[in-house]
PDB file of N, CA and C in Angstrom:
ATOM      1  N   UNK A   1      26.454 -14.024   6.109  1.00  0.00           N
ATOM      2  CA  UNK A   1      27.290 -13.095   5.380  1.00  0.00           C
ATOM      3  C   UNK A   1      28.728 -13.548   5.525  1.00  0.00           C
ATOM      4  N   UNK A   2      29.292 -13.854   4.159  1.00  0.00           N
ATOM      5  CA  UNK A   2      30.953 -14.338   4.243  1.00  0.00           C
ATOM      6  C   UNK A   2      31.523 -13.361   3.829  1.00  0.00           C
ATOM      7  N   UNK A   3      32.348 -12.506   4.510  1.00  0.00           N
ATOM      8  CA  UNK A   3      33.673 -11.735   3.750  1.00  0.00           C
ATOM      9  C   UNK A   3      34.729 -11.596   5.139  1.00  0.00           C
ATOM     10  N   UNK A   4      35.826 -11.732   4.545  1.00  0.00           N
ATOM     11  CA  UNK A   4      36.808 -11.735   4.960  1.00  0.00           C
ATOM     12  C   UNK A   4      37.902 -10.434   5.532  1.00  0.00           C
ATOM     13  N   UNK A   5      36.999  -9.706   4.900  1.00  0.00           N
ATOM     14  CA  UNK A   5      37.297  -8.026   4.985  1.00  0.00           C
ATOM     15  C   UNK A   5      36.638  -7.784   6.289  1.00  0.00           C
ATOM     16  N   UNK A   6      36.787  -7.109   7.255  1.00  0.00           N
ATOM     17  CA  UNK A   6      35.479  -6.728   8.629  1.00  0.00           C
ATOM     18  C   UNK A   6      35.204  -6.239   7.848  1.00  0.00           C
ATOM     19  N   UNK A   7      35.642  -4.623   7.377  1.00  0.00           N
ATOM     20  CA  UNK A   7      35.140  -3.119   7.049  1.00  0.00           C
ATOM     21  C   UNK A   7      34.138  -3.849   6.488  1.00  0.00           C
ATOM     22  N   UNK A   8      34.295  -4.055   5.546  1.00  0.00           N
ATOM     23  CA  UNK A   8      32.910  -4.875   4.045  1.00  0.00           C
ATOM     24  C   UNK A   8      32.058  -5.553   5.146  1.00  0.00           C
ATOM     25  N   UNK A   9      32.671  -6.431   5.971  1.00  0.00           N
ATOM     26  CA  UNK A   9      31.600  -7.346   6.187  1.00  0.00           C
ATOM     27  C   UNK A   9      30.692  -6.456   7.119  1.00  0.00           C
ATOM     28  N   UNK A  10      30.664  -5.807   7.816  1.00  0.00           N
ATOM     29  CA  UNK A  10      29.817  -4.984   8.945  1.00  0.00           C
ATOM     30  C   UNK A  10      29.607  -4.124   8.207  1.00  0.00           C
ATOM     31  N   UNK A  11      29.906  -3.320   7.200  1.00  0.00           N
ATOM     32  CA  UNK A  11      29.135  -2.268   6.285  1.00  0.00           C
ATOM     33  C   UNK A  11      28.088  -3.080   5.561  1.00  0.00           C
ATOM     34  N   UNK A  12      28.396  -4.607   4.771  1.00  0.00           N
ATOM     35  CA  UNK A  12      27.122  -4.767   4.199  1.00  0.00           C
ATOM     36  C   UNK A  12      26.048  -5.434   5.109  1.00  0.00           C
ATOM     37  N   UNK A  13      26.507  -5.838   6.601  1.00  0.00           N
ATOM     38  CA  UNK A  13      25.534  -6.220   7.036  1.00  0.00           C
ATOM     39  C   UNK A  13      24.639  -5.275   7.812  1.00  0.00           C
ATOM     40  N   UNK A  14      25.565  -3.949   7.915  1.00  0.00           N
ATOM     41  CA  UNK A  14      24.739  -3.093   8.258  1.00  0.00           C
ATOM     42  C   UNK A  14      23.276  -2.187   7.648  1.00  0.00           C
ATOM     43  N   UNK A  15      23.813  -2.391   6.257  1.00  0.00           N
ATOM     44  CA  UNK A  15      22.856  -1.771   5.294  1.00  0.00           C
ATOM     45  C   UNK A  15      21.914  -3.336   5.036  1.00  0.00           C
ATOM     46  N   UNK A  16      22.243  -4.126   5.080  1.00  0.00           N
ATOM     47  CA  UNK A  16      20.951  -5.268   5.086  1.00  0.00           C
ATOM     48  C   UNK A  16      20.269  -4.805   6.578  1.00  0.00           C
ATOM     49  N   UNK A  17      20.459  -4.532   7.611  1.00  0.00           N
ATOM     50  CA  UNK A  17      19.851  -4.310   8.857  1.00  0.00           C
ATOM     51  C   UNK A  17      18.878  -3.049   8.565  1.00  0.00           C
ATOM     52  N   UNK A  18      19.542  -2.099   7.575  1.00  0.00           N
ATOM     53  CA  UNK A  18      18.946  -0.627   8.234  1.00  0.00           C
ATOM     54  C   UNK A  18      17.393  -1.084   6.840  1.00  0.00           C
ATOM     55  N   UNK A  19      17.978  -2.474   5.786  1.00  0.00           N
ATOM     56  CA  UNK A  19      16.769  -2.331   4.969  1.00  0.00           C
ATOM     57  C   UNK A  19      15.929  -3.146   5.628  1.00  0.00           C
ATOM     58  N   UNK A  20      16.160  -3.270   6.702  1.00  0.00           N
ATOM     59  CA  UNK A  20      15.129  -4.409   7.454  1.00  0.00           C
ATOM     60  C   UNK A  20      15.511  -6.001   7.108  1.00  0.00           C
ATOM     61  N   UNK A  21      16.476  -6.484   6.798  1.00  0.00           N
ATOM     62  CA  UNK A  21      16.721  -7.736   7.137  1.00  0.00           C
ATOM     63  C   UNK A  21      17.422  -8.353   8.264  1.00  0.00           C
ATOM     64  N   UNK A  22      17.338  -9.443   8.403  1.00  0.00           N
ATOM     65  CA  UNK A  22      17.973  -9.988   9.576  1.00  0.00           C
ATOM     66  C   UNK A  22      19.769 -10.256   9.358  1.00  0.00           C
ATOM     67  N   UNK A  23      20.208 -10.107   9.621  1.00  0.00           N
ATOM     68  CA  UNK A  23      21.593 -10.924   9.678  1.00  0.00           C
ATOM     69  C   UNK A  23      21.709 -12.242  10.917  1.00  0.00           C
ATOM     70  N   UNK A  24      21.797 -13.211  10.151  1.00  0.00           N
ATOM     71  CA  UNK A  24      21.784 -14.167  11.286  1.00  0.00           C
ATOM     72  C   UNK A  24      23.018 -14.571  11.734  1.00  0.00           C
ATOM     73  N   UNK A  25      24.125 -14.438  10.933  1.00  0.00           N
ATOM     74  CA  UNK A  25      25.530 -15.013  11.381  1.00  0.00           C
ATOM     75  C   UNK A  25      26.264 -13.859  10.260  1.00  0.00           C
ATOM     76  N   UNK A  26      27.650 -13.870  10.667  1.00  0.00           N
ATOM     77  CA  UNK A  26      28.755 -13.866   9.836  1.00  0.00           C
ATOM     78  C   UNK A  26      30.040 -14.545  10.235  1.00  0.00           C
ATOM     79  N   UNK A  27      30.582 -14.782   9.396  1.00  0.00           N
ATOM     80  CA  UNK A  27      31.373 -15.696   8.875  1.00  0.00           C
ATOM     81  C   UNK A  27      33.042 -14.910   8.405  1.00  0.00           C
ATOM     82  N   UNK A  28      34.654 -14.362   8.985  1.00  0.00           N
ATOM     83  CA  UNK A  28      35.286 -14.004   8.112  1.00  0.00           C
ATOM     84  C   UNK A  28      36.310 -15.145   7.566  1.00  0.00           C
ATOM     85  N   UNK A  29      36.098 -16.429   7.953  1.00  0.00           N
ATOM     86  CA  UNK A  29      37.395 -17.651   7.908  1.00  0.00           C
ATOM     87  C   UNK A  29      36.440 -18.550   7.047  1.00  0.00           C
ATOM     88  N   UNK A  30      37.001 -19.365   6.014  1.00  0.00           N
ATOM     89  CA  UNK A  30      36.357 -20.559   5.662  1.00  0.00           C
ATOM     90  C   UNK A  30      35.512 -21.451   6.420  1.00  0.00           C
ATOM     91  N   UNK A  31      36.736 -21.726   7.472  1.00  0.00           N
ATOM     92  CA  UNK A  31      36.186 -22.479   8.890  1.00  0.00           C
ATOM     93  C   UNK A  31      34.909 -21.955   9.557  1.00  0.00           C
ATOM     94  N   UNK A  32      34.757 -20.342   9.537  1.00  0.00           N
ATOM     95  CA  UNK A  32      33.430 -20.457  10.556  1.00  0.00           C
ATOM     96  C   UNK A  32      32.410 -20.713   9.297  1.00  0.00           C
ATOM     97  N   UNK A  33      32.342 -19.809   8.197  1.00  0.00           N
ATOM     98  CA  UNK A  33      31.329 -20.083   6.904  1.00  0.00           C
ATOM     99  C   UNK A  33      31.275 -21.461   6.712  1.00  0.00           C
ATOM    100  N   UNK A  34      31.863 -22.033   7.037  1.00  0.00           N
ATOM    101  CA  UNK A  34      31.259 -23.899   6.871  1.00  0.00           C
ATOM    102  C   UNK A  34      30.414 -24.379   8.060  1.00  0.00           C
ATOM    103  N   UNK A  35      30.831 -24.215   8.946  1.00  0.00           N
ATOM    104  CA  UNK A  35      29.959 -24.453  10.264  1.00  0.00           C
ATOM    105  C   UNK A  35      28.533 -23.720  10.130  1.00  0.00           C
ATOM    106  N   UNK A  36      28.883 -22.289  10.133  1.00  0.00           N
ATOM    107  CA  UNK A  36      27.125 -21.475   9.512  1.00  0.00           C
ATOM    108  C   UNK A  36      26.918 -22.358   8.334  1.00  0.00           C
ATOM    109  N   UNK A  37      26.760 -22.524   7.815  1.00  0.00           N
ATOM    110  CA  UNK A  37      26.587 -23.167   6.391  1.00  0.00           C
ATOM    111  C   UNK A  37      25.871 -24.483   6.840  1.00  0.00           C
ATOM    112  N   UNK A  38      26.501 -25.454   7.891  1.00  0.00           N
ATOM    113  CA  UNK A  38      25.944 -26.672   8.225  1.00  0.00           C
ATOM    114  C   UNK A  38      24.629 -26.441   8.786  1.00  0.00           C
ATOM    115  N   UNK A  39      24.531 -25.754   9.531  1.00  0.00           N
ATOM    116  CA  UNK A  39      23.271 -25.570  10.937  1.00  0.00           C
ATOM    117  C   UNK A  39      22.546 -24.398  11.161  1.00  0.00           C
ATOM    118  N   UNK A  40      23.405 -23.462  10.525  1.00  0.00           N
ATOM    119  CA  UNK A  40      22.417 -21.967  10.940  1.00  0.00           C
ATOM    120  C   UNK A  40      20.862 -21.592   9.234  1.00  0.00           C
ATOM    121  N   UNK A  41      19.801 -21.665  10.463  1.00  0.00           N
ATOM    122  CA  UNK A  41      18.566 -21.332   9.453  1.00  0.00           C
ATOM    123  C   UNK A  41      18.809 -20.126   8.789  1.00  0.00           C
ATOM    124  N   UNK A  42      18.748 -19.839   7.507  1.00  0.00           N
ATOM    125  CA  UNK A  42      18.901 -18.637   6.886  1.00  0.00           C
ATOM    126  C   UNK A  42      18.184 -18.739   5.278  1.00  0.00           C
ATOM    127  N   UNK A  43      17.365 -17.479   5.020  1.00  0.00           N
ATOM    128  CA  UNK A  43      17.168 -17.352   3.958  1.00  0.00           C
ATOM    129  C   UNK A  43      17.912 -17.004   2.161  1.00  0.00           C
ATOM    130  N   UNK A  44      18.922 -16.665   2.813  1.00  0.00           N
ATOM    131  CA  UNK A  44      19.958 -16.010   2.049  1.00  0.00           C
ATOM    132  C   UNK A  44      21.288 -16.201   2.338  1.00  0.00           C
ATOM    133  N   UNK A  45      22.619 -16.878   1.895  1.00  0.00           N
ATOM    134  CA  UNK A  45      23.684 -16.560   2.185  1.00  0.00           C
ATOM    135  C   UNK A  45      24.305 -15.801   0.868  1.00  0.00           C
ATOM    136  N   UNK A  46      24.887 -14.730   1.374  1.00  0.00           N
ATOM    137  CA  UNK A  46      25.464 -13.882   0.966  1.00  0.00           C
ATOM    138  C   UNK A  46      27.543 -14.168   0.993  1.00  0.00           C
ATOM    139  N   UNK A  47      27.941 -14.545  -0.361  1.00  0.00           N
ATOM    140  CA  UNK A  47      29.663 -15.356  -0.136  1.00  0.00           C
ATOM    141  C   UNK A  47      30.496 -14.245  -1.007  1.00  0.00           C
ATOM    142  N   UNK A  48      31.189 -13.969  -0.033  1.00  0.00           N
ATOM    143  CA  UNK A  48      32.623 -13.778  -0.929  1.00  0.00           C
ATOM    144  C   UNK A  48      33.661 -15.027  -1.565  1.00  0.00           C
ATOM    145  N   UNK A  49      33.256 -14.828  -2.988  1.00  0.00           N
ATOM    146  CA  UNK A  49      33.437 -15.683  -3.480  1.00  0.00           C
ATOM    147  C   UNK A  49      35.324 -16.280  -3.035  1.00  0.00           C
ATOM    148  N   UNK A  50      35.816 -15.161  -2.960  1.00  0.00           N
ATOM    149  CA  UNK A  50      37.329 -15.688  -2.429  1.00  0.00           C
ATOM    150  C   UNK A  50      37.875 -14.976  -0.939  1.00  0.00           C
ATOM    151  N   UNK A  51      38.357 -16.097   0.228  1.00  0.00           N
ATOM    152  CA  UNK A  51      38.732 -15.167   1.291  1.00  0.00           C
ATOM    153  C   UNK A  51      40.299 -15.467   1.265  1.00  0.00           C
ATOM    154  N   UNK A  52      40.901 -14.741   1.653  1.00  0.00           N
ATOM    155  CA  UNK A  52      42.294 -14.822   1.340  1.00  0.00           C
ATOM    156  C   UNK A  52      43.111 -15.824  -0.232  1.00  0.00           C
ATOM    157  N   UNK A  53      43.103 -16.823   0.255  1.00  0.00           N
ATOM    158  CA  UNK A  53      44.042 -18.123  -0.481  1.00  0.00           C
ATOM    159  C   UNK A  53      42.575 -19.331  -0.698  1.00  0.00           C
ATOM    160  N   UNK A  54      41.632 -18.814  -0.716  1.00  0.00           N
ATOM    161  CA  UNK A  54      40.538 -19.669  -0.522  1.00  0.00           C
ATOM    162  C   UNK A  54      39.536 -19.559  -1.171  1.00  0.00           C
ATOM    163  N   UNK A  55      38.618 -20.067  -1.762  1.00  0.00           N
ATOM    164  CA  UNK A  55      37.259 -20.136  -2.066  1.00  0.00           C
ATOM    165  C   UNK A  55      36.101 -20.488  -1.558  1.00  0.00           C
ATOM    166  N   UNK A  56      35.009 -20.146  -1.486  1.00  0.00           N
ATOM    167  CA  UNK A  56      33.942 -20.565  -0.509  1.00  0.00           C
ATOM    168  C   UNK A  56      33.001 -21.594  -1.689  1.00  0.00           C
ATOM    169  N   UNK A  57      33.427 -22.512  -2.493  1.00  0.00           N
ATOM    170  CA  UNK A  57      32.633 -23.062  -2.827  1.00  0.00           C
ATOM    171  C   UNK A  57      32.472 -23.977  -2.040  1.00  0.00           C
ATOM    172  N   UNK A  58      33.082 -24.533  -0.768  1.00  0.00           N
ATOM    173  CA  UNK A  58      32.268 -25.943  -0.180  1.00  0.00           C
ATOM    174  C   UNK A  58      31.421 -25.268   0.182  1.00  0.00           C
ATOM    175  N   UNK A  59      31.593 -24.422   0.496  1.00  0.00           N
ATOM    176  CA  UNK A  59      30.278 -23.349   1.402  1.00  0.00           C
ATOM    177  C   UNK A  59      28.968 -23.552   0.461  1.00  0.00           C
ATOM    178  N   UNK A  60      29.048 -22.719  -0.887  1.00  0.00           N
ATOM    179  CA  UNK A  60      27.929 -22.991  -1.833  1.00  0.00           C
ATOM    180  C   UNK A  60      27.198 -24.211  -1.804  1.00  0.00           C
ATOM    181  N   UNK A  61      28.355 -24.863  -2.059  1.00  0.00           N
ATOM    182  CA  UNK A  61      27.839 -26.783  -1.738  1.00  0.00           C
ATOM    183  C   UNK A  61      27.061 -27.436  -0.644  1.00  0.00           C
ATOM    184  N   UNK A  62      27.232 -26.604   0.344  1.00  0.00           N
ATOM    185  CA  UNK A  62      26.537 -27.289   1.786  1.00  0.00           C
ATOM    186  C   UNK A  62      24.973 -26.495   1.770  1.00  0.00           C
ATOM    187  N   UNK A  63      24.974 -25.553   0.805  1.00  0.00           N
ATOM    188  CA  UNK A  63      24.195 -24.383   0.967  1.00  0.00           C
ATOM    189  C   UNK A  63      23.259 -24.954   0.246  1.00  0.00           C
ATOM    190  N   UNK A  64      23.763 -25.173  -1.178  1.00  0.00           N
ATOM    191  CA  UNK A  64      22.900 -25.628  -2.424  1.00  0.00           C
ATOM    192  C   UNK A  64      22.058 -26.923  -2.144  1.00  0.00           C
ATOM    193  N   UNK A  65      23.097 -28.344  -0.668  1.00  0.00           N
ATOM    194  CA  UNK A  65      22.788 -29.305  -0.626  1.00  0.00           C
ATOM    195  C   UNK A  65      21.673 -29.495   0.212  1.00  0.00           C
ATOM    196  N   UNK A  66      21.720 -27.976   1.485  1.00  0.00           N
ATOM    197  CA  UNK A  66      20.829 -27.573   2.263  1.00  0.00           C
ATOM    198  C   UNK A  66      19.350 -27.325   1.414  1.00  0.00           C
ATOM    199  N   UNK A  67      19.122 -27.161   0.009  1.00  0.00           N
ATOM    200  CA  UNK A  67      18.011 -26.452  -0.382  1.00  0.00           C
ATOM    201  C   UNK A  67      17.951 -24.809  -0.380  1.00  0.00           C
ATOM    202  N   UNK A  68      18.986 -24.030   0.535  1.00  0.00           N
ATOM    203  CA  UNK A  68      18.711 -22.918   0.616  1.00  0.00           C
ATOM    204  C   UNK A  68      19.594 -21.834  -0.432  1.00  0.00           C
ATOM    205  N   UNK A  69      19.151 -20.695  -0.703  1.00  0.00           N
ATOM    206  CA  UNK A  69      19.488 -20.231  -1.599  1.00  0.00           C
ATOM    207  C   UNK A  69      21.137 -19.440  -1.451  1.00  0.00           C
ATOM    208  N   UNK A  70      21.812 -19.070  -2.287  1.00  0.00           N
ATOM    209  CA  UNK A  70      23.299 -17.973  -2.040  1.00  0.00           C
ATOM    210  C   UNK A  70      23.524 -17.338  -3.233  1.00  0.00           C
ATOM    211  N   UNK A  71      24.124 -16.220  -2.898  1.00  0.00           N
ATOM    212  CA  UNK A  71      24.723 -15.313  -3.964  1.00  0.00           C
ATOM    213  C   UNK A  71      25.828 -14.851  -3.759  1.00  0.00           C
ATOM    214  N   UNK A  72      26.390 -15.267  -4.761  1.00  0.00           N
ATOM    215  CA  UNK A  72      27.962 -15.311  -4.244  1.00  0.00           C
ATOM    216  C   UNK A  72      28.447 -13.832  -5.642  1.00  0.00           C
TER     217      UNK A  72
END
């Protein structure tokens, strides 16, 4: 889960928890969402498409290059 917001980011990972999914990482800096992005197993990444002055498309890119799926 990438957002840059806490509030957002722990509200939507909370309601993915209470529907029974896992949250495996979050991410609020470019920098950590690239590192999750390299190495952490996940079925789903979930991107805010912009965090501050930034975009998470390398993120998509490592994601897409991984095979695994995102919705940004």
């Amino acid at each position: 889960m990438v957002e840059d917001v806490a509030p957002i980011r722990m509200m939507v990972c909370d309601m993915l928890e209470e529907l029974g999914d896992k949250v495996i990482a979050e991410a609020g800096t470019l920098k950590e969402a690239i590192e999750v992005a390299r190495v952490a197993d996940f079925d789903l990444a979930i991107l805010d498409l912009r965090l501050a002055d930034e975009t998470t498309e390398l993120v998509a890119e490592i994601t897409r290059g991984r095979e695994l799926q995102f919705f940004s």
